[in-house]
C-alpha atoms as a PDB file:
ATOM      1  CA  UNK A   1      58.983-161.435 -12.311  1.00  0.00           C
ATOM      2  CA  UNK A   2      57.112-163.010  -9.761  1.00  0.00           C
ATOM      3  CA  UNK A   3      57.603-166.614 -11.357  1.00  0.00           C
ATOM      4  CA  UNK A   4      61.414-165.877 -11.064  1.00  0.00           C
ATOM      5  CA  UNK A   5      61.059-164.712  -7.611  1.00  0.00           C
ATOM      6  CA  UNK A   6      59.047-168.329  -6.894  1.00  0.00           C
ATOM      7  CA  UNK A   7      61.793-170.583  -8.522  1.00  0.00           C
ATOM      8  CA  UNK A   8      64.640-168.743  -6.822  1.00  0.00           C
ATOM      9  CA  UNK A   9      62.991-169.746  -3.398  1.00  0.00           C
ATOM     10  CA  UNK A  10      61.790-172.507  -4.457  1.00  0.00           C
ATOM     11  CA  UNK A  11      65.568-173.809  -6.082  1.00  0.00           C
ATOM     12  CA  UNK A  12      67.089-172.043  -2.331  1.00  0.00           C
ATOM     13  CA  UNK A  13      64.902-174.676  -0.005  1.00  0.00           C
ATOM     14  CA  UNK A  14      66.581-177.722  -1.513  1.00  0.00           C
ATOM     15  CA  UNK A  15      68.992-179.568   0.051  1.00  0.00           C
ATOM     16  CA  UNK A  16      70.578-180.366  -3.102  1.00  0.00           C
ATOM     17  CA  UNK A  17      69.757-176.953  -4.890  1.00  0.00           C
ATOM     18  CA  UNK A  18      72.703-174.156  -5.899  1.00  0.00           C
ATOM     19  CA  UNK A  19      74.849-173.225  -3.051  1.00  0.00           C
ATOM     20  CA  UNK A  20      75.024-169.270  -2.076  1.00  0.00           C
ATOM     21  CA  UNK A  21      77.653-168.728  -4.042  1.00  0.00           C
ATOM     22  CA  UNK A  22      76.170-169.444  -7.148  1.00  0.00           C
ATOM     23  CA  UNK A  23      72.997-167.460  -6.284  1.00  0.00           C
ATOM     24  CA  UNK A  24      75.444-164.527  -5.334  1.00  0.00           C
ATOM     25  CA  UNK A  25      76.648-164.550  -9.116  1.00  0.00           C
ATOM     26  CA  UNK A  26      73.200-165.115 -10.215  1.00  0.00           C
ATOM     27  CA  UNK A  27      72.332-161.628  -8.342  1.00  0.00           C
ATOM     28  CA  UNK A  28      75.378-160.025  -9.277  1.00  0.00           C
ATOM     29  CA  UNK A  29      74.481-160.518 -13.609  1.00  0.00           C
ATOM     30  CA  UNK A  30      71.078-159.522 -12.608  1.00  0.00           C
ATOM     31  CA  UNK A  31      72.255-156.436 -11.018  1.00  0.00           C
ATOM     32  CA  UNK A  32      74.555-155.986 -14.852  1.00  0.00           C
ATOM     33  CA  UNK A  33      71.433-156.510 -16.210  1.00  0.00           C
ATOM     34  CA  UNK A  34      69.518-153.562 -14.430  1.00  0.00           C
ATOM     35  CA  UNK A  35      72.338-151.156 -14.223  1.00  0.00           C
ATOM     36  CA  UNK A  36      72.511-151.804 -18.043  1.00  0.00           C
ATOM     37  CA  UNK A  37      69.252-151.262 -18.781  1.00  0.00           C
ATOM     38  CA  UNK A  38      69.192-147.772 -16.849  1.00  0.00           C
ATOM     39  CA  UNK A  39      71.905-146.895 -18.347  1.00  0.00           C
ATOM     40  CA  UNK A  40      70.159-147.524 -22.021  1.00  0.00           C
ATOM     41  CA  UNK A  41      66.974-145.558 -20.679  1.00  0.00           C
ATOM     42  CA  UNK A  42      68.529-142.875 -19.109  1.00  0.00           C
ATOM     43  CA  UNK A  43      67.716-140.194 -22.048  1.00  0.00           C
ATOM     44  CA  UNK A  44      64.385-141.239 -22.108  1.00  0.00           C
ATOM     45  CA  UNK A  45      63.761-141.393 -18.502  1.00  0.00           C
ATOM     46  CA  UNK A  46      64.838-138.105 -18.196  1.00  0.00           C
ATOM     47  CA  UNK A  47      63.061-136.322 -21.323  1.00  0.00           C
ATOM     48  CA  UNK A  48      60.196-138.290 -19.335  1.00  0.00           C
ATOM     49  CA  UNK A  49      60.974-136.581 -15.684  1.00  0.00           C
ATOM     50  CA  UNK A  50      61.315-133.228 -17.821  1.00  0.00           C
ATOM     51  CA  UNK A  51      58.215-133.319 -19.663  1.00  0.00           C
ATOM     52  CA  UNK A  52      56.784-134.327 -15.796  1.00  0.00           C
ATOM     53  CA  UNK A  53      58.186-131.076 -15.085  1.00  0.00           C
ATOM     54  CA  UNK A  54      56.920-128.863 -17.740  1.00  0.00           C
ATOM     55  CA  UNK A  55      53.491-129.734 -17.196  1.00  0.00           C
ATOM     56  CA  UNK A  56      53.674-128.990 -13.208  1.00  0.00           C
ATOM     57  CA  UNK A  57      55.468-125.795 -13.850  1.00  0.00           C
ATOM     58  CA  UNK A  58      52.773-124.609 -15.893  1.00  0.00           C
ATOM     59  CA  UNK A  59      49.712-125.423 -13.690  1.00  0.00           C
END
């Protein structure tokens, strides 16, 4: 992630690079891409949180 994070810079301090438009629809399918991917975990994130919550309630 950090390699990602290095190019993007790295792409956004050249003169000739992508304008901010094109790194604002970049961002916005990464965003998809996230939302997505919560979405897909969000049974197991919760029997995770639950479970979380078990164990506290019975110490």
């Amino acid at each position: 992630m950090l390699d990602l994070y290095t190019w993007i810079l790295s792409r956004a301090r050249r003169e000739d690079g992508q304008t901010m438009a094109e790194y604002a629809v970049v961002l916005g399918v990464i965003t998809l891409i996230v939302l997505a991917a919560l979405q897909a975990l969000s049974g197991a994130i919760t029997n995770a949180l639950q479970a979380v919550v078990g164990v506290l309630g019975q110490a």
